[in-house]
ModelCIF file with pLDDT and N, C-alpha, C, O atoms, coordinates in Angstrom:
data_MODEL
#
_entry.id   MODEL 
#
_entity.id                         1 
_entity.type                       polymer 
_entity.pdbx_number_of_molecules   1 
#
_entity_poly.entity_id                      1 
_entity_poly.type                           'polypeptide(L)' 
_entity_poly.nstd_linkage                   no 
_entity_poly.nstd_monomer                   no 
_entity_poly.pdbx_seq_one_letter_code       
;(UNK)(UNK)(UNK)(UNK)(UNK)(UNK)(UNK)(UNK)(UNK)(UNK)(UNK)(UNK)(UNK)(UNK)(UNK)(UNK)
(UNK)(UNK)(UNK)(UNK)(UNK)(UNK)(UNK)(UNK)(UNK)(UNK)(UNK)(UNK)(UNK)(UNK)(UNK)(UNK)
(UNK)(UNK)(UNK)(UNK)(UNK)
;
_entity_poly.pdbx_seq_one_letter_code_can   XXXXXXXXXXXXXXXXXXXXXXXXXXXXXXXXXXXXX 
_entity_poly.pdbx_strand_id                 A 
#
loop_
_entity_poly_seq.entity_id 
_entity_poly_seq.num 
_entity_poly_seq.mon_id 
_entity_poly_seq.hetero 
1 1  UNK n 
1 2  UNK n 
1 3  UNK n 
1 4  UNK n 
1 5  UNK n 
1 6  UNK n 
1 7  UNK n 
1 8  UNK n 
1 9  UNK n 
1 10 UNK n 
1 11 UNK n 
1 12 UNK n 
1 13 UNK n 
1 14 UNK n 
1 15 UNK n 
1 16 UNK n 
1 17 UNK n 
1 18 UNK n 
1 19 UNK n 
1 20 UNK n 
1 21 UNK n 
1 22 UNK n 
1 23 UNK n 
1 24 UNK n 
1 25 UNK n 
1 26 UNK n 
1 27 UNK n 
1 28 UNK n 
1 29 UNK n 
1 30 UNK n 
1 31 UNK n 
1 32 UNK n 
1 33 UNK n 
1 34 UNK n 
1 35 UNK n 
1 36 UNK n 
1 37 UNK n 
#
_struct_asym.id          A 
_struct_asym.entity_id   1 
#
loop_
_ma_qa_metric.id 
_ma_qa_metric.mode 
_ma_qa_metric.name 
_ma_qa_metric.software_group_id 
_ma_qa_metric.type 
1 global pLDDT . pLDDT 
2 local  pLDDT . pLDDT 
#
_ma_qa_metric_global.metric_id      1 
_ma_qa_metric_global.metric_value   97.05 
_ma_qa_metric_global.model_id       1 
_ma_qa_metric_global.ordinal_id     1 
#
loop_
_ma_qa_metric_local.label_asym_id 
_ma_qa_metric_local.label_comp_id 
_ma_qa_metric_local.label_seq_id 
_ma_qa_metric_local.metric_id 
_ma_qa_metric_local.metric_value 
_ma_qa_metric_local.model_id 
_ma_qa_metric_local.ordinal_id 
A UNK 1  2 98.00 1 1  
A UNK 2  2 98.00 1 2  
A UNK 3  2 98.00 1 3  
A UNK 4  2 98.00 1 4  
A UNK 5  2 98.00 1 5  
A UNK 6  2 98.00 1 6  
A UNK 7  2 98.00 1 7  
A UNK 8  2 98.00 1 8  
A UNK 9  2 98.00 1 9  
A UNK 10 2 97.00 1 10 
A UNK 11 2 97.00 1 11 
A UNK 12 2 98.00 1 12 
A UNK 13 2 98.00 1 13 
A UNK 14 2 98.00 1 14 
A UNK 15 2 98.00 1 15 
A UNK 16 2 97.00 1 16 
A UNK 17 2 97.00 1 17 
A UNK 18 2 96.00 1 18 
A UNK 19 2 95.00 1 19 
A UNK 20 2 96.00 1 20 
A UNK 21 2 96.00 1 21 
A UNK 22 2 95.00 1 22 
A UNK 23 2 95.00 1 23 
A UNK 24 2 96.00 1 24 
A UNK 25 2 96.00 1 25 
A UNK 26 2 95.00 1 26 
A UNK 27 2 95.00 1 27 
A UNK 28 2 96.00 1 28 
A UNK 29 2 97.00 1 29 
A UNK 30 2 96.00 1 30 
A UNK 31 2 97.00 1 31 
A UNK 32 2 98.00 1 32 
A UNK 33 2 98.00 1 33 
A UNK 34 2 98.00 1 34 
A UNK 35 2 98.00 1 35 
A UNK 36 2 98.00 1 36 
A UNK 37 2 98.00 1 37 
#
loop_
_atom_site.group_PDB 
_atom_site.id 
_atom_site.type_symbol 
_atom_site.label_atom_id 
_atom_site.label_alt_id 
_atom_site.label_comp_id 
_atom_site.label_asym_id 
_atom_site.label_entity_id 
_atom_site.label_seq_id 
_atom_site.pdbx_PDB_ins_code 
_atom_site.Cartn_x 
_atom_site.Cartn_y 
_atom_site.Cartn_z 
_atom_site.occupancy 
_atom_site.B_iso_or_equiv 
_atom_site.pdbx_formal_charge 
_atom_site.auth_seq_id 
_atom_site.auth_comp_id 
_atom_site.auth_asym_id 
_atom_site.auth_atom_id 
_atom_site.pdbx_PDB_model_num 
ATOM 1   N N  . UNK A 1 1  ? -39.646 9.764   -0.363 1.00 98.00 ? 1  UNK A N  1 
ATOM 2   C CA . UNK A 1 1  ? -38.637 9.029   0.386  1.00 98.00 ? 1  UNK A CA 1 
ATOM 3   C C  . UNK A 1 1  ? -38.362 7.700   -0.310 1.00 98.00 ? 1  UNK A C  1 
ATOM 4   O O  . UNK A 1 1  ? -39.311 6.960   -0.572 1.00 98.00 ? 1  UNK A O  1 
ATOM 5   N N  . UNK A 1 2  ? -37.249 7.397   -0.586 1.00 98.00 ? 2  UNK A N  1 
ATOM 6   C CA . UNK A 1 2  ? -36.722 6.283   -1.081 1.00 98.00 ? 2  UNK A CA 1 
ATOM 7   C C  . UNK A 1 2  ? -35.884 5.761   0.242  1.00 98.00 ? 2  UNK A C  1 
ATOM 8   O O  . UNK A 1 2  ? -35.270 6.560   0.949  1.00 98.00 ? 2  UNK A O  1 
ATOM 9   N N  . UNK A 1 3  ? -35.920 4.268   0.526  1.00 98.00 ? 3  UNK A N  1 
ATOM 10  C CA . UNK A 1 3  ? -35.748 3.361   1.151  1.00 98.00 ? 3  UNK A CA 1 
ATOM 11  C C  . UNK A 1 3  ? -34.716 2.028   0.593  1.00 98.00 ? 3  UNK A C  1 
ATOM 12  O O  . UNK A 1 3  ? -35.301 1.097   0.040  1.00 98.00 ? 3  UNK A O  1 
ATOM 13  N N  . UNK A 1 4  ? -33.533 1.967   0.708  1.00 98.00 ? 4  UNK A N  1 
ATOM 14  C CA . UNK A 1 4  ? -32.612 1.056   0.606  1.00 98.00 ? 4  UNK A CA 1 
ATOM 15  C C  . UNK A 1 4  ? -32.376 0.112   1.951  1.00 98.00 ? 4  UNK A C  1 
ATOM 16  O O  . UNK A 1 4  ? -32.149 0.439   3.116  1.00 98.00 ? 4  UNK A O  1 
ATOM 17  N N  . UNK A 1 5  ? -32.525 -1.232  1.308  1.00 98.00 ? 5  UNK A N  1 
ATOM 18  C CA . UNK A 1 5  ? -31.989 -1.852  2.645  1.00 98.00 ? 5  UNK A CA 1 
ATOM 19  C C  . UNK A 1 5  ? -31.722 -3.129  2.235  1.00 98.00 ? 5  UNK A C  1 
ATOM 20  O O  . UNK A 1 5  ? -32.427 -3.700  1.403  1.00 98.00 ? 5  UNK A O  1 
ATOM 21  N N  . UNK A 1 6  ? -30.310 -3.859  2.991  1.00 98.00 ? 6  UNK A N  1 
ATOM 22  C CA . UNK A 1 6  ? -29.994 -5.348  2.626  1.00 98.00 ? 6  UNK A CA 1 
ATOM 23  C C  . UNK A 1 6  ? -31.009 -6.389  2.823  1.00 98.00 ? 6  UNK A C  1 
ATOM 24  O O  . UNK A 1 6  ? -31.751 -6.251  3.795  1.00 98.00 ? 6  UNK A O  1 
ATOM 25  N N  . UNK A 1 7  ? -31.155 -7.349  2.104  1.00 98.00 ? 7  UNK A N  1 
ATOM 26  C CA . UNK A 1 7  ? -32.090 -8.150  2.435  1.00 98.00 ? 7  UNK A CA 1 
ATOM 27  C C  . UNK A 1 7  ? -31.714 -9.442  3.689  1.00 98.00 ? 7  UNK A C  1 
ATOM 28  O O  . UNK A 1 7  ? -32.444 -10.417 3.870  1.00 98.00 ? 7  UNK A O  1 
ATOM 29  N N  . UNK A 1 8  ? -30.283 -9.143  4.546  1.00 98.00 ? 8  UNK A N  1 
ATOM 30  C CA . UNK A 1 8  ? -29.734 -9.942  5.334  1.00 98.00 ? 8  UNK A CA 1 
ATOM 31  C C  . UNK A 1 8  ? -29.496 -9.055  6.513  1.00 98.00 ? 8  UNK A C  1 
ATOM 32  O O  . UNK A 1 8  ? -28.498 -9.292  7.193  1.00 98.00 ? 8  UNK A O  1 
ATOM 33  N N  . UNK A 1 9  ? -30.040 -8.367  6.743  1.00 98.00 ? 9  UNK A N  1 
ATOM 34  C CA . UNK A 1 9  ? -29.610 -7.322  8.342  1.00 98.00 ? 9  UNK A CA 1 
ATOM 35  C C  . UNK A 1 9  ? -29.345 -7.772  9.553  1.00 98.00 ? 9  UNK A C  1 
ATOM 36  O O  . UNK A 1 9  ? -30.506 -8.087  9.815  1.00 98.00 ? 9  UNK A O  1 
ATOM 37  N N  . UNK A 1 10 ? -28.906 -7.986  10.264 1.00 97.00 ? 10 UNK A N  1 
ATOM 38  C CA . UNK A 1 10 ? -28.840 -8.371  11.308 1.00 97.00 ? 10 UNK A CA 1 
ATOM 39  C C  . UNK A 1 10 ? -28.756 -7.389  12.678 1.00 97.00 ? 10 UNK A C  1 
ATOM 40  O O  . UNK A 1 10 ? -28.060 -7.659  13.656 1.00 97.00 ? 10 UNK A O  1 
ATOM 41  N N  . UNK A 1 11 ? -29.398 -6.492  12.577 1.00 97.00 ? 11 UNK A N  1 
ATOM 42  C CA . UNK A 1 11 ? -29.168 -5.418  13.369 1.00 97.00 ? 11 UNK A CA 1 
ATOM 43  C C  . UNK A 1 11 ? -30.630 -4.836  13.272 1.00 97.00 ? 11 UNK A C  1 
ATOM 44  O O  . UNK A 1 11 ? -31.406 -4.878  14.227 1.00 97.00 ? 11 UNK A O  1 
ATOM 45  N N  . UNK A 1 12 ? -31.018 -4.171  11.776 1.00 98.00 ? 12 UNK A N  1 
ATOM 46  C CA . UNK A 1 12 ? -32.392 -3.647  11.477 1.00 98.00 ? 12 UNK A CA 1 
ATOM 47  C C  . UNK A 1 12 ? -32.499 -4.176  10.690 1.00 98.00 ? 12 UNK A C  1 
ATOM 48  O O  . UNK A 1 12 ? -31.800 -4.037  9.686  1.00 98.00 ? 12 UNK A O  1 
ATOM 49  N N  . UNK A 1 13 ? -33.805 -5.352  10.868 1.00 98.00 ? 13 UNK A N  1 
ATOM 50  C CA . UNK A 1 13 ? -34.334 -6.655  10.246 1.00 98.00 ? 13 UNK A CA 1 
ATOM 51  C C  . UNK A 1 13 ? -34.870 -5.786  9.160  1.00 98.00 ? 13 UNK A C  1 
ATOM 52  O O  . UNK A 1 13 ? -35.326 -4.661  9.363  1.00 98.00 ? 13 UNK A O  1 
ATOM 53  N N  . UNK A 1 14 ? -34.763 -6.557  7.618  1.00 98.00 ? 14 UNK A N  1 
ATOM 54  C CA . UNK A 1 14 ? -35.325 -5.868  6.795  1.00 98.00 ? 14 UNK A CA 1 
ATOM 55  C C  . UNK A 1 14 ? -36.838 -5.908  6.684  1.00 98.00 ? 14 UNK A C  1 
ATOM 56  O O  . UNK A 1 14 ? -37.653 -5.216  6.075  1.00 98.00 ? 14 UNK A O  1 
ATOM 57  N N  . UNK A 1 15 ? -36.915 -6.827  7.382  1.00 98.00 ? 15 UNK A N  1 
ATOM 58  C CA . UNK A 1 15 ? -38.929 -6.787  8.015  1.00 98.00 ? 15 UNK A CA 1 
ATOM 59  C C  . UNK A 1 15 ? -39.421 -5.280  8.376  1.00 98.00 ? 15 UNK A C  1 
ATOM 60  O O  . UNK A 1 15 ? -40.549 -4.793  8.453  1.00 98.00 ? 15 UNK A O  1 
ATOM 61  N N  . UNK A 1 16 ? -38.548 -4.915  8.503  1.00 97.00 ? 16 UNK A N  1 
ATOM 62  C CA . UNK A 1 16 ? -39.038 -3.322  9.557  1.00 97.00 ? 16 UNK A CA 1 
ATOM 63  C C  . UNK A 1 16 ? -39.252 -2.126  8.175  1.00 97.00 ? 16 UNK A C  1 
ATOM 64  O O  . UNK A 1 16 ? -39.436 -0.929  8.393  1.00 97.00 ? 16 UNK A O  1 
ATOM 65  N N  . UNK A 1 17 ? -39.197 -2.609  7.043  1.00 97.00 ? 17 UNK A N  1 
ATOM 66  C CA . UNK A 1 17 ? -39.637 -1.556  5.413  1.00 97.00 ? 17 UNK A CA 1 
ATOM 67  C C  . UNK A 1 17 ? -41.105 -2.487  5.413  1.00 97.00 ? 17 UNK A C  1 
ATOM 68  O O  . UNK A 1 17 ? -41.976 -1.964  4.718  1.00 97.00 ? 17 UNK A O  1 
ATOM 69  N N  . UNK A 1 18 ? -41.457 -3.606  5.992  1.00 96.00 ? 18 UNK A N  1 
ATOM 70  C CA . UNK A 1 18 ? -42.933 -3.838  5.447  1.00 96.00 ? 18 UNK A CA 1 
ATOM 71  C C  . UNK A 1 18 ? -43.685 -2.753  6.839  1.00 96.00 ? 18 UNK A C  1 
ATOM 72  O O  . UNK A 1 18 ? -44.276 -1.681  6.710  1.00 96.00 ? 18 UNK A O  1 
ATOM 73  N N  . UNK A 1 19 ? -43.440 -3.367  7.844  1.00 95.00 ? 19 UNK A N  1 
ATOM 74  C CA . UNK A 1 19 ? -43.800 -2.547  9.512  1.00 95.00 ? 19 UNK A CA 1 
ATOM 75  C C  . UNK A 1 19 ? -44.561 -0.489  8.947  1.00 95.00 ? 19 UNK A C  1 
ATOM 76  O O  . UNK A 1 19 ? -45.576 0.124   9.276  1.00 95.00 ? 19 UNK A O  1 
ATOM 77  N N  . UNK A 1 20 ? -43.079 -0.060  7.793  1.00 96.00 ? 20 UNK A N  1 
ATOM 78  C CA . UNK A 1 20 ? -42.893 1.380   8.101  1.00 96.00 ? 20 UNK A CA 1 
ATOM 79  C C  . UNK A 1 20 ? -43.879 1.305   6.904  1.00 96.00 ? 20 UNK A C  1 
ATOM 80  O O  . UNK A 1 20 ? -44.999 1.716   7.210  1.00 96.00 ? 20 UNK A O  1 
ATOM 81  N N  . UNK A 1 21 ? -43.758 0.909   5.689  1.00 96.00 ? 21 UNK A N  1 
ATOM 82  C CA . UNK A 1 21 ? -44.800 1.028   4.338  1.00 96.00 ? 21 UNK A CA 1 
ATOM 83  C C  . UNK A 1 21 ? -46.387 0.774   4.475  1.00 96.00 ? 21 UNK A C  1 
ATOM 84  O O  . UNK A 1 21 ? -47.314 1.344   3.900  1.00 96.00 ? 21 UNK A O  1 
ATOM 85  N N  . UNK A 1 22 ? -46.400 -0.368  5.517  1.00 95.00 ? 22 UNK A N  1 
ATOM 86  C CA . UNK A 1 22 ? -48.110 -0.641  6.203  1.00 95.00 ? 22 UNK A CA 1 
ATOM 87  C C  . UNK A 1 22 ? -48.172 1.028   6.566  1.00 95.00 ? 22 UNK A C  1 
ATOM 88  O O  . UNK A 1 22 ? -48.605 1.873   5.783  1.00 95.00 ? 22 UNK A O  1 
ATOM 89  N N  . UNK A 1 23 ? -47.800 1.223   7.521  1.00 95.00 ? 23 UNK A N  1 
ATOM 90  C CA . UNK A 1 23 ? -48.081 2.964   8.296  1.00 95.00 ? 23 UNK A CA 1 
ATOM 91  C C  . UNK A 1 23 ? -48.221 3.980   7.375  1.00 95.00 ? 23 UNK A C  1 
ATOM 92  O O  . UNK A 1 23 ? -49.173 4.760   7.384  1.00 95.00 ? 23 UNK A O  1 
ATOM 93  N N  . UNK A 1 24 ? -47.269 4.007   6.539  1.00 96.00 ? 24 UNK A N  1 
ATOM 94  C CA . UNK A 1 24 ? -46.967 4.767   5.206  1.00 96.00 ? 24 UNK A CA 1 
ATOM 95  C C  . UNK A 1 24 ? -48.607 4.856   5.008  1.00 96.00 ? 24 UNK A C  1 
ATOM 96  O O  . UNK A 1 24 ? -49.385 5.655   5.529  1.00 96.00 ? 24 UNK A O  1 
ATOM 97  N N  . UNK A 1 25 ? -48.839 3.928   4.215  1.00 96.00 ? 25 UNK A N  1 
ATOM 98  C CA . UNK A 1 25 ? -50.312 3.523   3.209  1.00 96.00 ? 25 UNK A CA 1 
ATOM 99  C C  . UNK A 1 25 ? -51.234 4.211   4.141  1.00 96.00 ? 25 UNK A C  1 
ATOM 100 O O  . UNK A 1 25 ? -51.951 5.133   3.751  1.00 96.00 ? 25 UNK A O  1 
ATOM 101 N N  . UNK A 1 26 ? -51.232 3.771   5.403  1.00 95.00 ? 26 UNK A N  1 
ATOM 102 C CA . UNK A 1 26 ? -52.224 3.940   5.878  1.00 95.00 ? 26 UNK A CA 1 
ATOM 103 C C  . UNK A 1 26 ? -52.617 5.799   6.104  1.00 95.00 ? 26 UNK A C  1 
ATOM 104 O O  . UNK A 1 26 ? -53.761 6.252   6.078  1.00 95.00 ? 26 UNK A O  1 
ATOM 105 N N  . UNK A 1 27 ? -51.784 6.340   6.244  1.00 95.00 ? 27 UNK A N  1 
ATOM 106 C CA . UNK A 1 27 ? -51.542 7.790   6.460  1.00 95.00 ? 27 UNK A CA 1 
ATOM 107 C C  . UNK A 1 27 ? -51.920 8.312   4.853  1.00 95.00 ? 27 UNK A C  1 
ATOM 108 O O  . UNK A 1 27 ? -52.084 9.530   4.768  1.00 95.00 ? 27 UNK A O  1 
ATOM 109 N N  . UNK A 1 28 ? -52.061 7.603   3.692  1.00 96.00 ? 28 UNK A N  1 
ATOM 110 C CA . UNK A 1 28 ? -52.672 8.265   2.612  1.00 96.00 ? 28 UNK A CA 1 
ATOM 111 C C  . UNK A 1 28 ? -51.222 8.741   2.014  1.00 96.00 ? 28 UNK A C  1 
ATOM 112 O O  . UNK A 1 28 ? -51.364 9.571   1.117  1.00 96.00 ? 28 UNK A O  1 
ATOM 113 N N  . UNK A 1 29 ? -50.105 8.468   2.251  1.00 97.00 ? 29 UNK A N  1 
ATOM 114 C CA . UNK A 1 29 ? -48.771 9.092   1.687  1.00 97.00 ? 29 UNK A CA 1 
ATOM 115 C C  . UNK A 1 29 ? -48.273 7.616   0.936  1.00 97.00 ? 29 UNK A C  1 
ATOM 116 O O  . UNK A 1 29 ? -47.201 7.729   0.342  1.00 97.00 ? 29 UNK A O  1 
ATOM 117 N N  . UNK A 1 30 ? -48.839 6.401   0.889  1.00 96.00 ? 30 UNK A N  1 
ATOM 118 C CA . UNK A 1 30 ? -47.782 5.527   -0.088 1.00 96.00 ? 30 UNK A CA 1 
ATOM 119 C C  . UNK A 1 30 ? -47.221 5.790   -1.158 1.00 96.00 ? 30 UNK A C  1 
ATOM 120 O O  . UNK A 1 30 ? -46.290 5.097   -1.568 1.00 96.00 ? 30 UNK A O  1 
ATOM 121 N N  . UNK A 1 31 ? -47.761 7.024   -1.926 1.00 97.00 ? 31 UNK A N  1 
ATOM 122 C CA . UNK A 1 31 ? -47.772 7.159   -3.305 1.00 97.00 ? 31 UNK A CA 1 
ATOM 123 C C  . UNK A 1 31 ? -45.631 7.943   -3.446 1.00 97.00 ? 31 UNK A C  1 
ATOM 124 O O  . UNK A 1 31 ? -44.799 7.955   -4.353 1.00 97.00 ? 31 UNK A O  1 
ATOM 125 N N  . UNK A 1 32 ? -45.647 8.487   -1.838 1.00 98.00 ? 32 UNK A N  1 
ATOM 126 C CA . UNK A 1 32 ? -44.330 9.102   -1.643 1.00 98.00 ? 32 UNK A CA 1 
ATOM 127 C C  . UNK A 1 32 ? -43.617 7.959   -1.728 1.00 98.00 ? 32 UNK A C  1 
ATOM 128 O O  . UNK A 1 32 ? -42.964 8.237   -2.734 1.00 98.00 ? 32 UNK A O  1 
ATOM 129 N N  . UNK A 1 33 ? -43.231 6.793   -1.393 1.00 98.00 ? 33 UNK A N  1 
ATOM 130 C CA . UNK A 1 33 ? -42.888 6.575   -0.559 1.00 98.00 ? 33 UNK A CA 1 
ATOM 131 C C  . UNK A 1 33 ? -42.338 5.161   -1.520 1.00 98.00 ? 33 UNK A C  1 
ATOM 132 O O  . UNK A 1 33 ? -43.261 4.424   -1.867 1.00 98.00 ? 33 UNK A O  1 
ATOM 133 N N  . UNK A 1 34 ? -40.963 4.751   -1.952 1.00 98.00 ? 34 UNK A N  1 
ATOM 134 C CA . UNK A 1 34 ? -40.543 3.988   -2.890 1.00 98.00 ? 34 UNK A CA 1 
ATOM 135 C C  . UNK A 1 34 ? -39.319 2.869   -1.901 1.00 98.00 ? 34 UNK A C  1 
ATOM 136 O O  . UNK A 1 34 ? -38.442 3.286   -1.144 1.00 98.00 ? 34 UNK A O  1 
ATOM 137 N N  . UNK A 1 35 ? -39.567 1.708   -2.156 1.00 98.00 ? 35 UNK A N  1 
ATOM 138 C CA . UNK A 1 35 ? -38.282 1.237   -1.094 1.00 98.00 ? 35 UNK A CA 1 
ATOM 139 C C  . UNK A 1 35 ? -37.501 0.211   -2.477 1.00 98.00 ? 35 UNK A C  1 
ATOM 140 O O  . UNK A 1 35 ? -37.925 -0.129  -3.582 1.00 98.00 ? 35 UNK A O  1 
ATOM 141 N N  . UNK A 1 36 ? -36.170 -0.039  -1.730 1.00 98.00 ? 36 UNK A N  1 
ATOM 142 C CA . UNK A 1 36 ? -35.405 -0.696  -2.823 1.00 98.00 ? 36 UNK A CA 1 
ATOM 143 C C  . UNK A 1 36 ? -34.334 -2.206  -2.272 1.00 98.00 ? 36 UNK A C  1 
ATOM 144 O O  . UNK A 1 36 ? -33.523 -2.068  -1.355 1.00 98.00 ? 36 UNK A O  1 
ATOM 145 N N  . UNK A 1 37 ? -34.457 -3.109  -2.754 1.00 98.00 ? 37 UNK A N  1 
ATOM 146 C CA . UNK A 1 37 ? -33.300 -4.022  -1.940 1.00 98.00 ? 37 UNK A CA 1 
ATOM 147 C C  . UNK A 1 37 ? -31.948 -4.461  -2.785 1.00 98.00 ? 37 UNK A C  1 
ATOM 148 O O  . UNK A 1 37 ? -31.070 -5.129  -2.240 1.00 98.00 ? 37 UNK A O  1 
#
């Protein structure tokens, strides 16, 4: 899964790719899992 997101959101704070990548890691899948701004 690749992850794009503005770094100015105002709707879905781009805070919410650190929130989903913590969970990510933790589940043993970070290695999937690429985000981009």
């Amino acid at each position: 899964l690749l992850d794009l997101h503005t770094t100015a959101d105002q709707l879905v704070p781009v805070e919410q790719e650190n929130a989903f990548a913590r969970r990510v890691a933790r589940s043993g899948d970070g290695g999937l899992l690429r985000q981009a701004y």
